[in-house]
Protein backbone atom coordinates (compact mmCIF):
# COMPACT_ATOMS: atom_id res chain seq x y z
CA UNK A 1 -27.44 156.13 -17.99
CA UNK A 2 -26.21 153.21 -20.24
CA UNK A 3 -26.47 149.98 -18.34
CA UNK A 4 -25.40 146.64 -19.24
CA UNK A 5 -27.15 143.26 -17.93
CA UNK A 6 -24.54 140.02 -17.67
CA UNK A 7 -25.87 136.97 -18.74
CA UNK A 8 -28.25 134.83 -21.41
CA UNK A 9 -30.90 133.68 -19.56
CA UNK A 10 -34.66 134.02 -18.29
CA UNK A 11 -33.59 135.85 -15.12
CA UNK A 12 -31.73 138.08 -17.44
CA UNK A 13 -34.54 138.87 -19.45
CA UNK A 14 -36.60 139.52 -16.48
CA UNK A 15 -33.87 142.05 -15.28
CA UNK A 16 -34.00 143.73 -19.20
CA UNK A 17 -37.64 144.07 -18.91
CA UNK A 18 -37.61 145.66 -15.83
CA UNK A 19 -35.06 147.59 -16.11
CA UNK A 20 -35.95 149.21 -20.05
CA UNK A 21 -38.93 150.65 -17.66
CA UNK A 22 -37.23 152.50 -15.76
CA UNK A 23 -36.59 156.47 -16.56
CA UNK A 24 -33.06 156.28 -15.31
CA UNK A 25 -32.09 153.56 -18.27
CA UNK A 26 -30.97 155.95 -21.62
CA UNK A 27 -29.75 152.66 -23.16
CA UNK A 28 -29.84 149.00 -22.34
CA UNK A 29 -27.50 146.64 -23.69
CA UNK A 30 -27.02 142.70 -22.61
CA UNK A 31 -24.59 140.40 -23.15
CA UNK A 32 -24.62 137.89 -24.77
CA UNK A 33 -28.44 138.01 -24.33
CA UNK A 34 -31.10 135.61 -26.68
CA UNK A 35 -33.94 135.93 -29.03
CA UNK A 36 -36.37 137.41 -26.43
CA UNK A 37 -33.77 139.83 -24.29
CA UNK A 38 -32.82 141.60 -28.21
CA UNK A 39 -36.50 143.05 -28.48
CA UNK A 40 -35.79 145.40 -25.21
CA UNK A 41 -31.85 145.37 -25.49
CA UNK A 42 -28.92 145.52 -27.81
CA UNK A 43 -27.55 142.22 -27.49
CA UNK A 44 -23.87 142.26 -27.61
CA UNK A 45 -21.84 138.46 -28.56
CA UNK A 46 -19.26 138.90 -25.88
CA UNK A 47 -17.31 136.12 -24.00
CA UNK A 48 -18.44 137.06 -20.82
CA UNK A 49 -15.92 134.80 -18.99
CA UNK A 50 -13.52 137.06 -20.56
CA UNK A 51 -13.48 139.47 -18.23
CA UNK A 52 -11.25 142.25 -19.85
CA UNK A 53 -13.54 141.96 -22.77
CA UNK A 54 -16.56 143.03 -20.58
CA UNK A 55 -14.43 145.75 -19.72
CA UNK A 56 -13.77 146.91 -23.11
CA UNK A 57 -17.41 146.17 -24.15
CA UNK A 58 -17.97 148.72 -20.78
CA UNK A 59 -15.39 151.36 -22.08
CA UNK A 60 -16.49 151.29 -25.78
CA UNK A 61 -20.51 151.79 -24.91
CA UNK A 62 -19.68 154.36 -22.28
CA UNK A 63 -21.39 152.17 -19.89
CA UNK A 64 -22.58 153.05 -16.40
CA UNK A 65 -23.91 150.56 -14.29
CA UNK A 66 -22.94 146.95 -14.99
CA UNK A 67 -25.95 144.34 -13.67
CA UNK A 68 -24.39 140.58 -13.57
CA UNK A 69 -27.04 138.21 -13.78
CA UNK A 70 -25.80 134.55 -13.42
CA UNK A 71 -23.54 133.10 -10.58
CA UNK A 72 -20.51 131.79 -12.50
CA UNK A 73 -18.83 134.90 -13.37
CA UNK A 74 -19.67 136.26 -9.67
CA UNK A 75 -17.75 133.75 -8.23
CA UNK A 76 -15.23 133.63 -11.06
CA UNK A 77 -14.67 137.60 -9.88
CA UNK A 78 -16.34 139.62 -12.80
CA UNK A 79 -17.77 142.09 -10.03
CA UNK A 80 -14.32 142.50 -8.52
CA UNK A 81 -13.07 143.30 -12.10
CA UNK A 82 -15.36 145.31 -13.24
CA UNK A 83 -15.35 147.44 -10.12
CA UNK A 84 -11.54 147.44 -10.38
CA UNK A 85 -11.64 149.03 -13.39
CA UNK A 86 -13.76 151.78 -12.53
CA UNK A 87 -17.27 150.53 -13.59
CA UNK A 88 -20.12 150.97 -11.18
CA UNK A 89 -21.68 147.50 -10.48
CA UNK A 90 -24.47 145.36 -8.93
CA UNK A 91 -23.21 141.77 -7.45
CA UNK A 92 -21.29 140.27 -5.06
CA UNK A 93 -17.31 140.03 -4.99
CA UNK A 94 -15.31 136.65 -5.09
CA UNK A 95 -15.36 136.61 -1.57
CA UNK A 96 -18.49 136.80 -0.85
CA UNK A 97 -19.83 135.04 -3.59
CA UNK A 98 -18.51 131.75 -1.93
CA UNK A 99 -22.02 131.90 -0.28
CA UNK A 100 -23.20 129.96 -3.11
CA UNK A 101 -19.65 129.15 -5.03
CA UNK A 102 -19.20 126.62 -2.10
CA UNK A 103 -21.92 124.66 -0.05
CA UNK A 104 -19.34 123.65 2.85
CA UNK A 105 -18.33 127.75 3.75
CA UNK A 106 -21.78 128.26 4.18
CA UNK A 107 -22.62 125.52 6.17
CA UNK A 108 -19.46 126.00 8.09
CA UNK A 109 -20.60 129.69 8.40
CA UNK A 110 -24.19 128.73 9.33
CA UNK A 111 -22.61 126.18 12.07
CA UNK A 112 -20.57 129.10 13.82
CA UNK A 113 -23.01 131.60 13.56
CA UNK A 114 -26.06 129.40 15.00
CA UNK A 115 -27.86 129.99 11.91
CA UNK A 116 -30.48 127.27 11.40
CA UNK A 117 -30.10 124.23 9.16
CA UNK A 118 -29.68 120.73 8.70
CA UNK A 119 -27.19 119.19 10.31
CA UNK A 120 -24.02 118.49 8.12
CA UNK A 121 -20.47 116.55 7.27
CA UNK A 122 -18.48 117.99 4.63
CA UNK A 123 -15.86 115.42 2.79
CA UNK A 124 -12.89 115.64 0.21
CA UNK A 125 -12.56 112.12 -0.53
CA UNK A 126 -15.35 109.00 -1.00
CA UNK A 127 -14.58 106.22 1.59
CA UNK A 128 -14.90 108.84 4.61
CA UNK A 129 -17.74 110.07 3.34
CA UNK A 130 -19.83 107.01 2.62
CA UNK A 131 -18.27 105.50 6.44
CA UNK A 132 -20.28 109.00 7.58
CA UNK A 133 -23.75 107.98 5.41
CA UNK A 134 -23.45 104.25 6.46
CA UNK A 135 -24.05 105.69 10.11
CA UNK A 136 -26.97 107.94 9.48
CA UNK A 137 -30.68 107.36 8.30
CA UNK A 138 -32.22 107.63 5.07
CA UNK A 139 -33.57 109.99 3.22
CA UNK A 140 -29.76 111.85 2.79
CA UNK A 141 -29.30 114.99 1.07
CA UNK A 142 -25.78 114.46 -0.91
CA UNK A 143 -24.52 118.01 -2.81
CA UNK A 144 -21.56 118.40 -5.10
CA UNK A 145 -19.55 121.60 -2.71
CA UNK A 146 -19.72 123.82 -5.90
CA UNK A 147 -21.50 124.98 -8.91
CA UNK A 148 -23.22 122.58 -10.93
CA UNK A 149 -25.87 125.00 -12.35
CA UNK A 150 -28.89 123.41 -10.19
CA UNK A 151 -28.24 120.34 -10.80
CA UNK A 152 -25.69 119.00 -8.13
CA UNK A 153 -28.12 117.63 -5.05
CA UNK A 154 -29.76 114.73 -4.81
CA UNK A 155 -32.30 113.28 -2.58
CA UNK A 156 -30.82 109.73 -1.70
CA UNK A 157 -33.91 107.72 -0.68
CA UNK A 158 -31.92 104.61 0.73
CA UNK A 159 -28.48 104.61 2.32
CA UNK A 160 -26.82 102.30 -1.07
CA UNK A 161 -28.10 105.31 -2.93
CA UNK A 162 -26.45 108.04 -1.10
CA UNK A 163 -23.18 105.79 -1.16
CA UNK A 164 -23.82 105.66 -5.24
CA UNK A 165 -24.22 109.15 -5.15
CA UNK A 166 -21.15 110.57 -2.76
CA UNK A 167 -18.95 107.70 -5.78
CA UNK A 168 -21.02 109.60 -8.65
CA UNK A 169 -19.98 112.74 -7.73
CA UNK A 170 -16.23 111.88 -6.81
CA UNK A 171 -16.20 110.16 -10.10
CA UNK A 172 -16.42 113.57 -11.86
CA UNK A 173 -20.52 113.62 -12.38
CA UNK A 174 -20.59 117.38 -11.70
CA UNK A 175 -16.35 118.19 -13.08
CA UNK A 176 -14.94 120.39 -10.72
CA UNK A 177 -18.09 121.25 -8.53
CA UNK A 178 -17.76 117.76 -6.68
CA UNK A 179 -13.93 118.29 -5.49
CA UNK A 180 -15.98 118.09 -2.58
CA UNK A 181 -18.97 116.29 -0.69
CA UNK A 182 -21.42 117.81 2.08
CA UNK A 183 -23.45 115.06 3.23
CA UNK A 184 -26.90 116.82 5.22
CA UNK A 185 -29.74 115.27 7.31
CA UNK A 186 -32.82 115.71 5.09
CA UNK A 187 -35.36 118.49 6.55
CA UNK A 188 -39.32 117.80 6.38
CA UNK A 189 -41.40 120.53 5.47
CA UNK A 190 -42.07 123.15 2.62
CA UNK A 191 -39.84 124.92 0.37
CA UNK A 192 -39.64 128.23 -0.01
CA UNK A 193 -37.33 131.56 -1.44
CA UNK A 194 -36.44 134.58 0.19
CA UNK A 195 -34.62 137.61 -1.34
CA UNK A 196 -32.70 140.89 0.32
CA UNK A 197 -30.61 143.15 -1.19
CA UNK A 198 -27.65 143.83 0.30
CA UNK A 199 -25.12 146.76 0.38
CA UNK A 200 -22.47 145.33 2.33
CA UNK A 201 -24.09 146.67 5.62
CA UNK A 202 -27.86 147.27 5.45
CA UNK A 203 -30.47 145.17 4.30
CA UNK A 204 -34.13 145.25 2.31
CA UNK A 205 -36.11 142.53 2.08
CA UNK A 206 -37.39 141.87 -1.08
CA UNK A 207 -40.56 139.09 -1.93
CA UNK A 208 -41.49 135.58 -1.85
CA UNK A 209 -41.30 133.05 -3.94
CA UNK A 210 -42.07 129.29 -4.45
CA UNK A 211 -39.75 127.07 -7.04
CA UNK A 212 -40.59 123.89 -8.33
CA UNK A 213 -37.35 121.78 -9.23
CA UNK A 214 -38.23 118.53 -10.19
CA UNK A 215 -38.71 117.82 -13.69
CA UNK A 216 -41.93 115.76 -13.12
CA UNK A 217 -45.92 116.95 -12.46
CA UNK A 218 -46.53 116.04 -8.47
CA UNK A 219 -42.51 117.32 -7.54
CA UNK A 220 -41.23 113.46 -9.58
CA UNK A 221 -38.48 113.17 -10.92
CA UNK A 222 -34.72 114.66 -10.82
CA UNK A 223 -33.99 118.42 -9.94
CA UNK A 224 -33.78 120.80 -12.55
CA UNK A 225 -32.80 124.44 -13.01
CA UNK A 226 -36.46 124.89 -12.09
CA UNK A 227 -39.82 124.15 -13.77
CA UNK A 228 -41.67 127.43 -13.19
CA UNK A 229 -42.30 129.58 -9.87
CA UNK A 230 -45.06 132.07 -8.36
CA UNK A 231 -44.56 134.79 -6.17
CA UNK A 232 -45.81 135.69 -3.17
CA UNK A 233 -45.15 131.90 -1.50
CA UNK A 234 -48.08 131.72 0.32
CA UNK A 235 -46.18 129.68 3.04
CA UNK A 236 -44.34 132.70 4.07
CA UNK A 237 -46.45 134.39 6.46
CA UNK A 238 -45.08 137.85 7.88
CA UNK A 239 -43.91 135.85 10.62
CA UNK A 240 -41.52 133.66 8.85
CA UNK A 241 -40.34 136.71 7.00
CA UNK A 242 -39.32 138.11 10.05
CA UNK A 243 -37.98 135.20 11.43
CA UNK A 244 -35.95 134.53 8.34
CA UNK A 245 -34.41 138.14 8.16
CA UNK A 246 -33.53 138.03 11.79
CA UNK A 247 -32.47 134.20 12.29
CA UNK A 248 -30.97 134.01 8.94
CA UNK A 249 -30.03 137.06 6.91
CA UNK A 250 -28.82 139.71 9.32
CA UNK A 251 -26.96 137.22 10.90
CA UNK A 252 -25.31 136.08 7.55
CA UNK A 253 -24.88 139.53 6.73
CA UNK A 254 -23.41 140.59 9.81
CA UNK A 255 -20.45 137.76 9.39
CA UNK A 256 -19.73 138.60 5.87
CA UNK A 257 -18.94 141.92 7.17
CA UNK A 258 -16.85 140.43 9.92
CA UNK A 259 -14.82 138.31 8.08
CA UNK A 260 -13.81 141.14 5.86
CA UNK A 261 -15.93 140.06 2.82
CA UNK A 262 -19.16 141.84 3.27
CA UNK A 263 -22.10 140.96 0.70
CA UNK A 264 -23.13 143.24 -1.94
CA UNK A 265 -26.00 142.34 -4.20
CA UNK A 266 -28.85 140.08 -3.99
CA UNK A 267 -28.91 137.39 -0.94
CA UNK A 268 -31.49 134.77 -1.85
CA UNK A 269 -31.91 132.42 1.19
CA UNK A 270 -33.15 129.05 -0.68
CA UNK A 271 -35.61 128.09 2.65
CA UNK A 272 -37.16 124.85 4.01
CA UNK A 273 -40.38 125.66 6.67
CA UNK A 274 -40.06 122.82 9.23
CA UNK A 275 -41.80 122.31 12.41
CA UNK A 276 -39.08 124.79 14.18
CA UNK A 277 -39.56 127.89 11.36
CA UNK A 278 -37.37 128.28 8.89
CA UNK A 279 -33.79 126.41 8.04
CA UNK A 280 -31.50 127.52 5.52
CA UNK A 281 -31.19 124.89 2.58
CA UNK A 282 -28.47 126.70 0.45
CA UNK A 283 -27.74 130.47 -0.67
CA UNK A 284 -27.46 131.74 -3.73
CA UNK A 285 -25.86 134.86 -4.68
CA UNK A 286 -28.22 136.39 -7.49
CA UNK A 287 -31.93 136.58 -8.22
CA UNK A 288 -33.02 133.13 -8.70
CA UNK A 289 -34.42 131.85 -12.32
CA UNK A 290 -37.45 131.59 -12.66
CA UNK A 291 -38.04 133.15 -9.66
CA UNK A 292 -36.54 136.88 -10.88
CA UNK A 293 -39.46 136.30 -13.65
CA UNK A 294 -42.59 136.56 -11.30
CA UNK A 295 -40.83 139.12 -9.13
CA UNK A 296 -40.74 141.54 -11.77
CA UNK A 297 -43.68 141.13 -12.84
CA UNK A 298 -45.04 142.02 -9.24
CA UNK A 299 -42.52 145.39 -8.27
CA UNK A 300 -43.87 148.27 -8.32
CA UNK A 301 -40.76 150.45 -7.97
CA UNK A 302 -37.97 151.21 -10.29
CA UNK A 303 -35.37 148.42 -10.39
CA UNK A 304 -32.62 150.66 -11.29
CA UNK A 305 -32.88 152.57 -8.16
CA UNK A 306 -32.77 149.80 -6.01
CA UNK A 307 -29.69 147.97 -8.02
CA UNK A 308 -28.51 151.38 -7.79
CA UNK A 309 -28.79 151.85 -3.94
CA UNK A 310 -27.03 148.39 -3.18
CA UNK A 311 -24.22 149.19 -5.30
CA UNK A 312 -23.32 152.55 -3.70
CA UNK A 313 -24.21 151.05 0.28
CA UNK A 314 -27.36 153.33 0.24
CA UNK A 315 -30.23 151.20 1.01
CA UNK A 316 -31.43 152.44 3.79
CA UNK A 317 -32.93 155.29 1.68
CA UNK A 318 -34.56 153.15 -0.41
CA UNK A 319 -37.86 150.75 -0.23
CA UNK A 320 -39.66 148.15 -2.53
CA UNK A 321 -43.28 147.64 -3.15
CA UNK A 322 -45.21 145.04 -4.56
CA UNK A 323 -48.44 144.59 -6.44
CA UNK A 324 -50.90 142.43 -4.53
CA UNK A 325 -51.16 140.23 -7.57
CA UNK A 326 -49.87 136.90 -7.82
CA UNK A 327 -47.84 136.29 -10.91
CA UNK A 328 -47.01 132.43 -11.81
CA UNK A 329 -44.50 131.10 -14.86
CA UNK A 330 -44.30 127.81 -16.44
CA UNK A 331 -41.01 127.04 -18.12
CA UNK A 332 -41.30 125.28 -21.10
CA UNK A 333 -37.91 122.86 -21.49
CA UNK A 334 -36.79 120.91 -24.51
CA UNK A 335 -37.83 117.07 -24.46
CA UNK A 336 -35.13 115.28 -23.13
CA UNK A 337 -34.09 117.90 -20.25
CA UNK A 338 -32.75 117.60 -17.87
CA UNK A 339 -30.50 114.84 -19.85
CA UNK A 340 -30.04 115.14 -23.26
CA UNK A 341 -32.62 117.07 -25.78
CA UNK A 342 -32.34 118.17 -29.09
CA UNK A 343 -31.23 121.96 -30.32
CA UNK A 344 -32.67 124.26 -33.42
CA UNK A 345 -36.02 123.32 -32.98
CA UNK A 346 -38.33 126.31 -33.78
CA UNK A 347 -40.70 127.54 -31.65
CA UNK A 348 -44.41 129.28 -32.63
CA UNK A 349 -47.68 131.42 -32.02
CA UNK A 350 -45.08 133.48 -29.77
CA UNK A 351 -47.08 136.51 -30.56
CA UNK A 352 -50.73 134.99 -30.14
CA UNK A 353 -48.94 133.43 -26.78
CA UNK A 354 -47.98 136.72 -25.27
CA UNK A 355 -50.79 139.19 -26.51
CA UNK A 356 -52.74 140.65 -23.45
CA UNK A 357 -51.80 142.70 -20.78
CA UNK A 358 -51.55 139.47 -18.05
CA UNK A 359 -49.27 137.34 -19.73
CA UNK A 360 -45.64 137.86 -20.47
CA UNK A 361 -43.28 135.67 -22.20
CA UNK A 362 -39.54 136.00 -21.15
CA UNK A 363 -37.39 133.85 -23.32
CA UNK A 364 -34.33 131.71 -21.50
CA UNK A 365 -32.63 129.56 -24.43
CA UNK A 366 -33.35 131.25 -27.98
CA UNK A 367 -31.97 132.41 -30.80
CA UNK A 368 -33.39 133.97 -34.03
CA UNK A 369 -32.79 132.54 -37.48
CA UNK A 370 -31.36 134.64 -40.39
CA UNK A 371 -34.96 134.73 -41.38
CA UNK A 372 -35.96 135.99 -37.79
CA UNK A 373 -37.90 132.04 -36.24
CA UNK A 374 -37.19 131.71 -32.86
CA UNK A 375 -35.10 128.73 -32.25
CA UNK A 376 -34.66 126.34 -29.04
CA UNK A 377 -30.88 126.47 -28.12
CA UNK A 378 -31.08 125.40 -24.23
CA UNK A 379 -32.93 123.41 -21.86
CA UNK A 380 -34.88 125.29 -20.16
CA UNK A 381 -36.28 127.34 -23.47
CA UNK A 382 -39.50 129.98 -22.08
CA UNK A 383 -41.06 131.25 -19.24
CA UNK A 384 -44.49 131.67 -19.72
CA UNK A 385 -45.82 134.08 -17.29
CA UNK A 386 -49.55 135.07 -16.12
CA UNK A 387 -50.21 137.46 -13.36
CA UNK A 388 -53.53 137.56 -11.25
CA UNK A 389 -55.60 138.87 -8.32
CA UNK A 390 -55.28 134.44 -7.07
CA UNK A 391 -52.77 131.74 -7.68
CA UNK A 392 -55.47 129.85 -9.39
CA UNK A 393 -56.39 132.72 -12.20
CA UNK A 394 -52.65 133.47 -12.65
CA UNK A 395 -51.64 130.12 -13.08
CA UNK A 396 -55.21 129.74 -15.33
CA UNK A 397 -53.53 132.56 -17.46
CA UNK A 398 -50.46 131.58 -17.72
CA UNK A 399 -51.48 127.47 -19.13
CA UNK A 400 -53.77 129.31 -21.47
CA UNK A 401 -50.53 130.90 -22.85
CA UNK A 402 -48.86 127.79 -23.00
CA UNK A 403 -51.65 126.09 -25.04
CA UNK A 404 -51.33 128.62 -27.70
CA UNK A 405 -47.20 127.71 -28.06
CA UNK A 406 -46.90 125.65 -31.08
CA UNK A 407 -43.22 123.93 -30.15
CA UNK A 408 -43.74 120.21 -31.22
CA UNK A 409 -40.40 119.93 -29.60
CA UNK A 410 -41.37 121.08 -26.00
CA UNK A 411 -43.06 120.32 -22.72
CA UNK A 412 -44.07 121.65 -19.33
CA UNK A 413 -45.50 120.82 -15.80
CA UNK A 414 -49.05 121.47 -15.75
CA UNK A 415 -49.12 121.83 -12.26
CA UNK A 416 -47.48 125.17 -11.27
CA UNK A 417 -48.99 126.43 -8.59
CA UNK A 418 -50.02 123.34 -6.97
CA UNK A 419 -49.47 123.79 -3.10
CA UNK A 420 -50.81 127.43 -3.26
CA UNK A 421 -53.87 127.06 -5.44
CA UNK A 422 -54.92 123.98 -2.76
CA UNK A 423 -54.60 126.56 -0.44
CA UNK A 424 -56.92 128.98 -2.40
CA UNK A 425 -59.33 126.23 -1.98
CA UNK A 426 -58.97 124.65 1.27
């Protein structure tokens, strides 16, 4: 079949790499794609907000299966379009991809379903909400209601700050994603990310994962899109999966359904492990980035058929295994992110980088020059990825790769992996 992967990013090239594996797959085209996605697909320059021209793009490649990648054209209702027009495809609709389109539904959700997480206040205006943080104790968790590509929650460690913050984010900091406030109690304990696909009805449970947002080595600094990942999170026992499906997914999915706007597509459960098990922090609609990266690199199934199953409501037929491996990624970002960073810098020893059969390279914001040097056009620019039979020797591989990287205009953590590999050695 022809299939056709949505999006530009890491994630998306993780999806591409997996997916050009997999028998089913007769030709693979992305759009708009980057540097790295173009050496598995046939990247395509279309609008992909323009969601008649996705259609067309569809219609004149005789595509079969449409794969959307990122969240903003989920909630902006590419899937409903798509699907509209005849064109079989994996994500969620509108509807349902308010799960991560708006914080307050799903903590309004979470509140009548007795799913568990931190307690909550949702605002549309400043003064009420700062009267709400001025009787409350610090730290605060303040989050623009909508999508602010990662970057919309902050950590307030003092009261003043979380007042700052709620007149930061009315104040247009975050555009139209902070029409709205939701004020939350802050939750002690470790992070975590849980995936299931979804087919409106019945559920699989994917793999672990552990994120690392903050810009900074030791978890400093402010949040990014994410600073590299490893899968499985170590934290997640088979308890706390368990837990988590029945306390927090299959309840979720179960009021999607109710309300008339059941889930289809990925359901990743962004977790916190407190004293009391685990909380729901936020949901996201798609396969995070770079978590998608180290998943991949661990499934041992075809992709395809398990897209494939959620889009047609046939998951209970399916299953997914997983190499016992651990695979880790670093993302290498352009100085400046998460502010402001230059663009066009190019980027080399790609091919030294990625040789081996451990390490894989999948390429977020590039570009290729008319005389074919990959270029740095985002902020988050490669995920270097290692894969190993311990967090330690994955992670080992994966900074080796790094080292080899000659982008004068880049940096990285150098402590991905931290909480698991102190683990490994405890």
């Amino acid at each position: 079949m022809n299939i056709l992967v949505i999006g530009s990013g890491g994630r998306e090239h993780g999806l591409c790499w997996a997916i050009a594996k997999s028998p089913q797959c007769d030709r693979l085209i992305c759009a708009p794609g980057n540097g790295g996605i173009a050496e598995v697909a046939d990247c395509m320059a279309v609008d992909i907000s323009d969601h008649q021209a996705v259609i067309d793009l569809c219609k004149a490649n005789e595509v079969d299966f449409v794969v959307v990648g990122p969240e903003v054209p989920l909630v902006a209702g590419l899937a409903d379009d798509l699907i509209a027009a005849g064109i079989k495809t994996f994500g969620p609709s509108a509807a349902a991809a308010q799960l991560e389109g708006s914080k307050g539904f799903t903590k309004d959700l979470c509140a009548k379903h007795n799913i568990p997480t931190a307690a909550y206040a949702r605002f549309s205006s400043g003064e009420p909400a700062k009267a709400y943080v001025r009787k409350q104790s610090a730290p605060l968790v303040i989050k623009a209601d909508g999508l602010a590509a990662g970057k919309g929650v902050v950590i307030a460690q003092s009261l003043d700050e979380a007042c700052a913050t709620v007149d930061e984010i009315f104040g247009g900091a975050f555009g139209e994603a902070g029409a709205e406030v939701v004020v939350e109690d802050f939750l002690v304990g470790e992070e975590a990310s849980f995936f299931a696909l979804v087919d409106g009805k019945n559920t699989l449970a994917l793999a672990t994962a552990q994120d690392h947002k903050q810009v900074g080595d030791g978890d400093t600094g402010p949040n990014t899109g994410g600073m590299g990942a490893y899968s499985p999170a170590p934290v997640m026992t088979e308890e706390l999966c368990q837990r988590t499906m029945d306390e927090i997914i299959l309840p979720t999915v179960a009021a999607m359904a109710e309300a008339g706007t059941p889930f289809r597509g990925v359901l990743f459960a962004g977790l916190m492990i407190t004293d009391k098990g685990p909380e729901l922090i936020e949901y996201n609609v798609r396969f995070g980035d770079p978590e998608c990266q180290v998943m991949m690199m661990r499934l041992r199934d075809d992709l395809v058929t398990l897209l494939l199953a959620s889009a047609e409501g046939q998951l209970d037929h399916v299953s997914a295994r997983w190499i016992d491996d651990v695979a880790l990624t670093v993302v290498m970002a352009a100085k400046g992110y998460p502010g402001s960073y230059e663009k066009n810098t190019e980027i080399g020893g790609l091919a030294d980088a990625g040789a081996g059969d451990d390490v894989e390279i999948f390429h977020a914001g590039t570009a290729r020059s008319d005389t074919g040097a990959c270029l740095a056009t985002g902020g988050r620019v490669l995920n270097v990825t290692g894969i190993g039979a311990t967090v330690a020797e994955a992670q080992a591989k994966a900074y080796a790769a790094v080292d080899k990287v000659d982008w004068p205009g880049g940096f990285c953590r150098r402590d991905i992996g931290w909480r698991a590999v102190a683990r490994e050695k405890a």
